[in-house]
PDB file of N, CA and C in Angstrom:
ATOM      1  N   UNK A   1     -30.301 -18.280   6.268  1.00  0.00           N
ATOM      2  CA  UNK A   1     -29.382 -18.200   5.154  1.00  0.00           C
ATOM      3  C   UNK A   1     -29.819 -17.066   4.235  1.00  0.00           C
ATOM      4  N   UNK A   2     -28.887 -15.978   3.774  1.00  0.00           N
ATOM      5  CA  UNK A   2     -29.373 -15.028   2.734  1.00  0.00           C
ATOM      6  C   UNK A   2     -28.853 -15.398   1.673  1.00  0.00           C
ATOM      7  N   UNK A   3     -29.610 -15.196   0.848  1.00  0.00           N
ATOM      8  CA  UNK A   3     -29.305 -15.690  -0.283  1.00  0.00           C
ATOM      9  C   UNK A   3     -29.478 -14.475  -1.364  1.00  0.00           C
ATOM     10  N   UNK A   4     -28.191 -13.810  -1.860  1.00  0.00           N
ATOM     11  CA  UNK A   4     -27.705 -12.614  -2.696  1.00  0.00           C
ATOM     12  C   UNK A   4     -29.136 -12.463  -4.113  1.00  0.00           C
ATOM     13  N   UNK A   5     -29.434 -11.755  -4.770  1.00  0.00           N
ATOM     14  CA  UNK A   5     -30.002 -11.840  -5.330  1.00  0.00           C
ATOM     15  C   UNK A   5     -29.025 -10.988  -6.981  1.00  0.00           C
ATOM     16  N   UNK A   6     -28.067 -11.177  -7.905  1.00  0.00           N
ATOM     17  CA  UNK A   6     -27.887 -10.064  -8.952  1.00  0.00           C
ATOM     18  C   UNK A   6     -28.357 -10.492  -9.863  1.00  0.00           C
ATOM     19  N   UNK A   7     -28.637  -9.272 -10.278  1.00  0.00           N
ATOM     20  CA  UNK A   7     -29.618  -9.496 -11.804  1.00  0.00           C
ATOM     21  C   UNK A   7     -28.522  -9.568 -12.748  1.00  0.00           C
ATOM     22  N   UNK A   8     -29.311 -10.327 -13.843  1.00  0.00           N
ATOM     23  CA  UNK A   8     -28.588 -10.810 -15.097  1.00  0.00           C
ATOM     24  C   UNK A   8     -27.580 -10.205 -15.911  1.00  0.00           C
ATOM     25  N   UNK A   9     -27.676  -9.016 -15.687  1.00  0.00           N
ATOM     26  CA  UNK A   9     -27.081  -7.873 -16.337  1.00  0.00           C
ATOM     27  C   UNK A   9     -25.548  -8.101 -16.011  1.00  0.00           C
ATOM     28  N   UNK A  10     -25.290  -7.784 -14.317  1.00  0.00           N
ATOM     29  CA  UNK A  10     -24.177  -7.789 -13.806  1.00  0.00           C
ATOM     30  C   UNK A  10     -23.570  -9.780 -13.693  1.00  0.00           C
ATOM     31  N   UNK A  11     -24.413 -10.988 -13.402  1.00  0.00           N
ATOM     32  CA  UNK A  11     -24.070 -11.711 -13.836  1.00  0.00           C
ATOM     33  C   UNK A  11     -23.495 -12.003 -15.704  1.00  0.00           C
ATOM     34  N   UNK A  12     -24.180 -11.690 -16.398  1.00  0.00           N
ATOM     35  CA  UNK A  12     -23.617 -11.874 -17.534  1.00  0.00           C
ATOM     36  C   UNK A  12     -21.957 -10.928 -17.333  1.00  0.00           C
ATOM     37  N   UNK A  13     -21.728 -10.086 -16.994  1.00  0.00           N
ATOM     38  CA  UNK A  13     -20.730  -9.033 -17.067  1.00  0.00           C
ATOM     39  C   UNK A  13     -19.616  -9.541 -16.568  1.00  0.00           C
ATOM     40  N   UNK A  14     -19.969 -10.236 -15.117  1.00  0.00           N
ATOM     41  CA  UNK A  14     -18.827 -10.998 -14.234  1.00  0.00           C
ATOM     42  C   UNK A  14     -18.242 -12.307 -14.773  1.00  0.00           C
ATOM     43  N   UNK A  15     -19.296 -13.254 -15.765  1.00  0.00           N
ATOM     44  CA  UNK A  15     -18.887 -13.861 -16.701  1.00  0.00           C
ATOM     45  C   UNK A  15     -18.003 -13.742 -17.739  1.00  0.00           C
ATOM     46  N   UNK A  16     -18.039 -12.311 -18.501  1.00  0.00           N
ATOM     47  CA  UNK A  16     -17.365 -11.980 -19.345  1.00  0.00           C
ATOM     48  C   UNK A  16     -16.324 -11.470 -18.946  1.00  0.00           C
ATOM     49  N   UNK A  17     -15.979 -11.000 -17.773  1.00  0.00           N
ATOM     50  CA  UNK A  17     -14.985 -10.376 -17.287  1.00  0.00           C
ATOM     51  C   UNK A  17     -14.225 -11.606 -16.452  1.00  0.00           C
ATOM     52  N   UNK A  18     -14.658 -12.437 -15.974  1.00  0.00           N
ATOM     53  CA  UNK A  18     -14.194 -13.722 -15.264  1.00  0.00           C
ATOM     54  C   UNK A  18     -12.922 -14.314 -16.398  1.00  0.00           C
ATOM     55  N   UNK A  19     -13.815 -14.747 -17.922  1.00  0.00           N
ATOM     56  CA  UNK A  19     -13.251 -15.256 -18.845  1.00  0.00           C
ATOM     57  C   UNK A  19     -12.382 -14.885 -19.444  1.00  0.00           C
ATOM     58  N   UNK A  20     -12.573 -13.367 -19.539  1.00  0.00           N
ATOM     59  CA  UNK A  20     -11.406 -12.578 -20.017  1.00  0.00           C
ATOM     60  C   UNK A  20     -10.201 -12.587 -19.210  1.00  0.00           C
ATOM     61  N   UNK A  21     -10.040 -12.202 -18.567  1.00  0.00           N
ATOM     62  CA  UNK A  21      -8.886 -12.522 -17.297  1.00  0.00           C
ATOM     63  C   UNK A  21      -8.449 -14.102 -17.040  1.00  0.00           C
ATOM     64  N   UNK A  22      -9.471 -15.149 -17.295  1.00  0.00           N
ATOM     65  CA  UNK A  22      -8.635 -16.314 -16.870  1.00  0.00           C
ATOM     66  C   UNK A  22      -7.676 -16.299 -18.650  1.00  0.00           C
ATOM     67  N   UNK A  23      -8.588 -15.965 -19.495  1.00  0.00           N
ATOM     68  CA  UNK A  23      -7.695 -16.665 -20.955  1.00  0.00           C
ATOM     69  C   UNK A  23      -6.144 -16.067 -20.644  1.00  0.00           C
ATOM     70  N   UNK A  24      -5.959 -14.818 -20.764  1.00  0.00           N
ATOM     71  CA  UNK A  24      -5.036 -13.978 -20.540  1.00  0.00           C
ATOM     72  C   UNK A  24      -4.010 -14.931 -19.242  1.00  0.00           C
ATOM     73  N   UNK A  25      -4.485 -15.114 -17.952  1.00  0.00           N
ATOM     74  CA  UNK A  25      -3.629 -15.984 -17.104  1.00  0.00           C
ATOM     75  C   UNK A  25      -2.985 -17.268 -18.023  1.00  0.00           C
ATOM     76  N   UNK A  26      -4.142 -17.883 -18.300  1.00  0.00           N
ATOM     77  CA  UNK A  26      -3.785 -19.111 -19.181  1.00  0.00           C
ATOM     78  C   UNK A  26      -2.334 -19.159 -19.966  1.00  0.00           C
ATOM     79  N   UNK A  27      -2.940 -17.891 -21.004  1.00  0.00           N
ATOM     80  CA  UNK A  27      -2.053 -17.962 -22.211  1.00  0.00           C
ATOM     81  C   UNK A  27      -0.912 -16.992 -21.898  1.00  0.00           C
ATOM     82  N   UNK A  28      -0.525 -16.421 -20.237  1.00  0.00           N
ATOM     83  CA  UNK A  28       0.618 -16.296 -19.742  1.00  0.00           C
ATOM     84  C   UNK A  28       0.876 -14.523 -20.327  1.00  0.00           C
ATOM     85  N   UNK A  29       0.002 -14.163 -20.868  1.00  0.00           N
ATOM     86  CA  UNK A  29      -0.544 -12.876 -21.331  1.00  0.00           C
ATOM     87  C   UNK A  29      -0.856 -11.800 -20.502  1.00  0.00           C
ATOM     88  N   UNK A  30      -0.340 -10.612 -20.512  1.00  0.00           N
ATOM     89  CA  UNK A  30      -1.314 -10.221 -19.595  1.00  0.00           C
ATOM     90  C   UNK A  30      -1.247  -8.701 -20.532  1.00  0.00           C
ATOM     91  N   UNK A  31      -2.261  -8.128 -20.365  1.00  0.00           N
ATOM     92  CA  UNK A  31      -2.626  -7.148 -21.027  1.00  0.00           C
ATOM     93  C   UNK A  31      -2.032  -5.299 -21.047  1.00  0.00           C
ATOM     94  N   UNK A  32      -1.399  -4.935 -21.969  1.00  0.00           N
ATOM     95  CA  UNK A  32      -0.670  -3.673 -21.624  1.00  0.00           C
ATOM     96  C   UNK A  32      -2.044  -2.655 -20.987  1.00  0.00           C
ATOM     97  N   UNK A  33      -1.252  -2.004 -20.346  1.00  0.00           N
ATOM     98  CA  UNK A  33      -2.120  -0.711 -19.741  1.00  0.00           C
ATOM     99  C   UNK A  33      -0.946   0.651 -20.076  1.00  0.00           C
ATOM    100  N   UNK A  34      -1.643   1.710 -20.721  1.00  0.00           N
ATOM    101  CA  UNK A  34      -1.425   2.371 -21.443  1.00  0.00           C
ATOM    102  C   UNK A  34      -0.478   3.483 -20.358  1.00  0.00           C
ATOM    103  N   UNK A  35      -1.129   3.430 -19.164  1.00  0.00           N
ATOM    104  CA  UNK A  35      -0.767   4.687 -18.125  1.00  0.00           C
ATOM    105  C   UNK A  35       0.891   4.133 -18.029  1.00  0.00           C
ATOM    106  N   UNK A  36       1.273   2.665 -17.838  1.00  0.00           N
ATOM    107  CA  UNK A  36       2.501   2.323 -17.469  1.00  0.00           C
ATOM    108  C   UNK A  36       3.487   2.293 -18.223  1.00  0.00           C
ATOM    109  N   UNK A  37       2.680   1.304 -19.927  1.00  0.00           N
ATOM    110  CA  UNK A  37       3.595   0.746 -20.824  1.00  0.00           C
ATOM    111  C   UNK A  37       4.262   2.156 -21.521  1.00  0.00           C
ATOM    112  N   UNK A  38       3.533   3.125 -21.462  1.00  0.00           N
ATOM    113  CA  UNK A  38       4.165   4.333 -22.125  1.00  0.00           C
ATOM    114  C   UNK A  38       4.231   5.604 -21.582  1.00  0.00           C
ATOM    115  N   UNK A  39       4.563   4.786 -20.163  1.00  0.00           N
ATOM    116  CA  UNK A  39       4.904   6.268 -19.114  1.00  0.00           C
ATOM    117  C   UNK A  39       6.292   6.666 -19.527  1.00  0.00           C
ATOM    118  N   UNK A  40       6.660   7.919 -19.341  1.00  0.00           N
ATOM    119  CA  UNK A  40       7.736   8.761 -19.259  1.00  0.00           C
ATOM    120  C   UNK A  40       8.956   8.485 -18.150  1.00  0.00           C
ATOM    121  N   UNK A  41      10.253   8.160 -18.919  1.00  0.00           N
ATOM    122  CA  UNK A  41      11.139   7.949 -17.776  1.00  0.00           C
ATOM    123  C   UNK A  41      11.193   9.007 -16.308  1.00  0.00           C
ATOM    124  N   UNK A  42      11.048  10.640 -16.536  1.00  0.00           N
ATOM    125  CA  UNK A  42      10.631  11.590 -15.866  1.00  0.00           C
ATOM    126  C   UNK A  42       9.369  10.881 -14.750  1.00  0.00           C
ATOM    127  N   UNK A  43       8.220  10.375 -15.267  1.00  0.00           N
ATOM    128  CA  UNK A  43       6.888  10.001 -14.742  1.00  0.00           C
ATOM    129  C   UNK A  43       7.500   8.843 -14.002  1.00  0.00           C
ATOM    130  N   UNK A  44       8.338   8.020 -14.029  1.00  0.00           N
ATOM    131  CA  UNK A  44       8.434   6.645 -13.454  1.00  0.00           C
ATOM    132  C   UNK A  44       9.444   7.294 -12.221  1.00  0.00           C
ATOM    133  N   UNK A  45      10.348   7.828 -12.725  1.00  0.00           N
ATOM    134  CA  UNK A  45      11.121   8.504 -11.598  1.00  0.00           C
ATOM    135  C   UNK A  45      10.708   9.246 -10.194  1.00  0.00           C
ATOM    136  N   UNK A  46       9.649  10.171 -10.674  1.00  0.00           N
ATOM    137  CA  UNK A  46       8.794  10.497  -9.843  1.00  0.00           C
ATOM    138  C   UNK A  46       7.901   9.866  -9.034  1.00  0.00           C
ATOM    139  N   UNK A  47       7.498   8.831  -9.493  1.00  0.00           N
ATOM    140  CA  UNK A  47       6.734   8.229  -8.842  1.00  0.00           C
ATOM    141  C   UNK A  47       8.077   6.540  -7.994  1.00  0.00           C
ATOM    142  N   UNK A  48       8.524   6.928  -8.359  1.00  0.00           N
ATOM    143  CA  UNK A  48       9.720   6.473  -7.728  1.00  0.00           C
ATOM    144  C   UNK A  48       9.987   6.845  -6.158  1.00  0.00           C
ATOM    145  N   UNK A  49      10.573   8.160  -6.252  1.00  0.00           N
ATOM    146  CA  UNK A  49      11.191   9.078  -5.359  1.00  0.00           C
ATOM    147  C   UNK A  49      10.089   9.341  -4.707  1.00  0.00           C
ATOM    148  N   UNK A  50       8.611   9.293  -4.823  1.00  0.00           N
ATOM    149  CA  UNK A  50       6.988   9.271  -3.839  1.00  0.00           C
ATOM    150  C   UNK A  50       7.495   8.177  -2.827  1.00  0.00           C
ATOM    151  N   UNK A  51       7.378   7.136  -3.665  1.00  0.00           N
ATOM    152  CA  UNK A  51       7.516   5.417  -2.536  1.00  0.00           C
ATOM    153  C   UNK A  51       8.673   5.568  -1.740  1.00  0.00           C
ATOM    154  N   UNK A  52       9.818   6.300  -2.566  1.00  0.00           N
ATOM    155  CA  UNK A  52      10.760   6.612  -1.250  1.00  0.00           C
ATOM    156  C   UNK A  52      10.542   7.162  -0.319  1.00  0.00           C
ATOM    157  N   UNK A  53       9.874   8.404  -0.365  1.00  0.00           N
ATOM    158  CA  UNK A  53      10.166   8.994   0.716  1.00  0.00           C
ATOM    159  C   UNK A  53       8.673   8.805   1.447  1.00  0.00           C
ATOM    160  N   UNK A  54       7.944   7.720   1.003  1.00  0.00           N
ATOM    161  CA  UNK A  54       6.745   7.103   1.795  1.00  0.00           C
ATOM    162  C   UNK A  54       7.333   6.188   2.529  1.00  0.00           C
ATOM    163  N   UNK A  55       8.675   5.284   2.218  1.00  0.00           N
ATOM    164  CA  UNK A  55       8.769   3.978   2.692  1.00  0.00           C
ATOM    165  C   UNK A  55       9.500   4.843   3.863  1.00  0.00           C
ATOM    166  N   UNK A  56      10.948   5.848   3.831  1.00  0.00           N
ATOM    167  CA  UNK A  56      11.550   6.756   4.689  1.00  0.00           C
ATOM    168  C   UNK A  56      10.810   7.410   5.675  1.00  0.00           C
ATOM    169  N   UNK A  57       9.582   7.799   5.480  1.00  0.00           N
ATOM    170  CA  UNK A  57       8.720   8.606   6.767  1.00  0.00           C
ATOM    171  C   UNK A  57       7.866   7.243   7.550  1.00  0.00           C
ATOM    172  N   UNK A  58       7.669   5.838   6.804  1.00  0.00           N
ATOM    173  CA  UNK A  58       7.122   4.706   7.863  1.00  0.00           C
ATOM    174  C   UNK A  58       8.211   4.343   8.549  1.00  0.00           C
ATOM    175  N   UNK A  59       9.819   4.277   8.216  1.00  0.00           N
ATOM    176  CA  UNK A  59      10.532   3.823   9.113  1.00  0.00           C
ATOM    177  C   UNK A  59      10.972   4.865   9.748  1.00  0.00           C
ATOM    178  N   UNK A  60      10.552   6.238  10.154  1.00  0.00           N
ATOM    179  CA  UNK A  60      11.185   7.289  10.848  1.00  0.00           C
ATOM    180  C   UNK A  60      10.172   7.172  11.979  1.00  0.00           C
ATOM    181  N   UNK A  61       8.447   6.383  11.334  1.00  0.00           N
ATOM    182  CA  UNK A  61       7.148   6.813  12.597  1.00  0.00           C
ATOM    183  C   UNK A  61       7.759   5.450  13.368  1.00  0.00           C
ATOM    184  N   UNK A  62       8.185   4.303  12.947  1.00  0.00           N
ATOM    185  CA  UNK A  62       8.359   3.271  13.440  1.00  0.00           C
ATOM    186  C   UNK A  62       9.545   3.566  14.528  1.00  0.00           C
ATOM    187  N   UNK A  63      10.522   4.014  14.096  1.00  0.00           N
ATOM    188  CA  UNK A  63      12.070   4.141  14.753  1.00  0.00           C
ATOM    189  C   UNK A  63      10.831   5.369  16.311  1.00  0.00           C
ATOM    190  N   UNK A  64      10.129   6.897  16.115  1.00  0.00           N
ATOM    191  CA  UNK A  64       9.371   7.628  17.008  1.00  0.00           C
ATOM    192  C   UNK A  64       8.483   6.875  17.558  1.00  0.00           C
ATOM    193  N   UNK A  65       8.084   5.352  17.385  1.00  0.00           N
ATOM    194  CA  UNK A  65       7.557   4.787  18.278  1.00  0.00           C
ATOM    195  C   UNK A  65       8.392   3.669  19.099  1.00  0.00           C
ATOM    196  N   UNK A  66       9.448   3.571  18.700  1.00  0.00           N
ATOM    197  CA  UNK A  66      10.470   2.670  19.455  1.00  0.00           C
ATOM    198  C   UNK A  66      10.828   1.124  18.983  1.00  0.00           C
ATOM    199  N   UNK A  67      10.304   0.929  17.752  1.00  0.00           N
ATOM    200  CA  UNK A  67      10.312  -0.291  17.017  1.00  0.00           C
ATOM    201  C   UNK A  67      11.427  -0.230  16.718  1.00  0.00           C
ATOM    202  N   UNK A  68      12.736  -1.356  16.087  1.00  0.00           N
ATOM    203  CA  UNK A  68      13.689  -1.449  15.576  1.00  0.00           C
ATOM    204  C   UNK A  68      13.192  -1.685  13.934  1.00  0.00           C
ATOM    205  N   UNK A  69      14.126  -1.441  12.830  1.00  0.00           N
ATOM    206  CA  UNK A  69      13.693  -1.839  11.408  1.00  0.00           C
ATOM    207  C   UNK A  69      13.616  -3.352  11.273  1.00  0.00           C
ATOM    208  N   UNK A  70      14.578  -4.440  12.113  1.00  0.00           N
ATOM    209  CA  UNK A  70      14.320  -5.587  11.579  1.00  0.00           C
ATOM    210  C   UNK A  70      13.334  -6.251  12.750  1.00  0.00           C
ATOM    211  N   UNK A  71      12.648  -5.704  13.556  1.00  0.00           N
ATOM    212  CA  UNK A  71      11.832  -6.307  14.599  1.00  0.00           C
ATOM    213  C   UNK A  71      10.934  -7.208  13.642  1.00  0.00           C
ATOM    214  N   UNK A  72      10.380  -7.959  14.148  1.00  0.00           N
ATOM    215  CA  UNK A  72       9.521  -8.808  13.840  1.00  0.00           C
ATOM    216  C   UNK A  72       7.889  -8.473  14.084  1.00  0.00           C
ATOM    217  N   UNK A  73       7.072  -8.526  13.980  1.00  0.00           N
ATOM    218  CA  UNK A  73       5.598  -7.739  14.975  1.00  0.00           C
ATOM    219  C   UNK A  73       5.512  -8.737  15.915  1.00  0.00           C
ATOM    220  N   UNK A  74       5.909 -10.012  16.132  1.00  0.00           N
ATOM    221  CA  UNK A  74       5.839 -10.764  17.456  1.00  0.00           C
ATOM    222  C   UNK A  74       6.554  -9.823  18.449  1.00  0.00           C
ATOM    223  N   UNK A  75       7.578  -9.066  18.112  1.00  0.00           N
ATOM    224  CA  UNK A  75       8.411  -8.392  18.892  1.00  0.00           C
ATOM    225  C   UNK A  75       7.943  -6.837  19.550  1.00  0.00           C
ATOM    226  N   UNK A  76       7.045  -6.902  18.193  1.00  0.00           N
ATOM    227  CA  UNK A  76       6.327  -5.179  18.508  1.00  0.00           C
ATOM    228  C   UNK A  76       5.110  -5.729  19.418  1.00  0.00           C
ATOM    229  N   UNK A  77       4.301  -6.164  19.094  1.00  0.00           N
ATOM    230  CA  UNK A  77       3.602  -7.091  20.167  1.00  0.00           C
ATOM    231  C   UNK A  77       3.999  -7.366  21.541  1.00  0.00           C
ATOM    232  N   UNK A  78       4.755  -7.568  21.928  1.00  0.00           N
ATOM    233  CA  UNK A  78       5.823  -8.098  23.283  1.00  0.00           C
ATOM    234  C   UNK A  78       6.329  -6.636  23.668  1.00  0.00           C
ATOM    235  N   UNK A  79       6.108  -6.089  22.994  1.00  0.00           N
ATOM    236  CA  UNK A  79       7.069  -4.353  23.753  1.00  0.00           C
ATOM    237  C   UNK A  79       5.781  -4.031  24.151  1.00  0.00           C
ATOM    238  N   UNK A  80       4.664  -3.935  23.229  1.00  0.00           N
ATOM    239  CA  UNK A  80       3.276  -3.394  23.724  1.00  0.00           C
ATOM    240  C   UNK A  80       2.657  -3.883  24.559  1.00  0.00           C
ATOM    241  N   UNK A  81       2.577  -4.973  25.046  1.00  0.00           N
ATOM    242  CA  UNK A  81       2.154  -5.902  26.482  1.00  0.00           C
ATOM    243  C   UNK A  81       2.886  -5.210  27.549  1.00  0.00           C
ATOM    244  N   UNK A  82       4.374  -5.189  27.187  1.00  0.00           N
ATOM    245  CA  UNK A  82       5.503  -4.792  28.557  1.00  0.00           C
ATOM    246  C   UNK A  82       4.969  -3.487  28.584  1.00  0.00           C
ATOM    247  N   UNK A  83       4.713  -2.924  27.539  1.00  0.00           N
ATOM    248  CA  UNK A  83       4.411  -1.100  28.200  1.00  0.00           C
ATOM    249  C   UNK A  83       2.901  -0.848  28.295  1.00  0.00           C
ATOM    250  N   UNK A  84       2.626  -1.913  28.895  1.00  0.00           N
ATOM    251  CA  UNK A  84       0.809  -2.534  29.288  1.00  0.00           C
ATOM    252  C   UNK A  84       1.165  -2.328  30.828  1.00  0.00           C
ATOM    253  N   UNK A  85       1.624  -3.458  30.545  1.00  0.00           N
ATOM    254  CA  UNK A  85       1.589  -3.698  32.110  1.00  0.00           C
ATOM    255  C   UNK A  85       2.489  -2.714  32.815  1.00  0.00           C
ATOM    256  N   UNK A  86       3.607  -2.204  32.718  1.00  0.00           N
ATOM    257  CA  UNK A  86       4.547  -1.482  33.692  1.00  0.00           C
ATOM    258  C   UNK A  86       3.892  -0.204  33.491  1.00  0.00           C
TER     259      UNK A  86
END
């Protein structure tokens, strides 16, 4: 059995950081972050139109490997066995 050894430092820290985060869950709170709450409609857009055309180039590698969009992975699984064996 190993048994972890952290020093007090980083235990006290994970404590304080444990507590902080549950109160906040608790009290249904959750804390602004500055990068989001007062991003730029321009900045949100952009980073918008990224995830698009990230989500558009996974279903273009998917469609160049022969997957359908609503396949299931039981299904992608089962094509990859069949083009195992034949």
């Amino acid at each position: 059995m190993v048994i972890k050894y952290w020093p007090p430092v980083v235990v006290f820290l994970k404590i304080i950081l444990f507590s902080y985060l549950v109160n906040y869950f608790f009290a249904g709170e959750v804390p602004e972050f500055k990068k989001f709450s007062k991003e730029s409609k321009a900045s949100k857009e952009k980073r918008k139109r990224a995830r698009r055309a990230e989500a558009k180039e996974a279903e273009e590698s998917l469609a160049e490997l022969g997957f359908s969009k609503n396949g299931s992975l039981e299904n992608m699984i089962l094509q990859r066995q069949v083009g195992q064996i034949f």
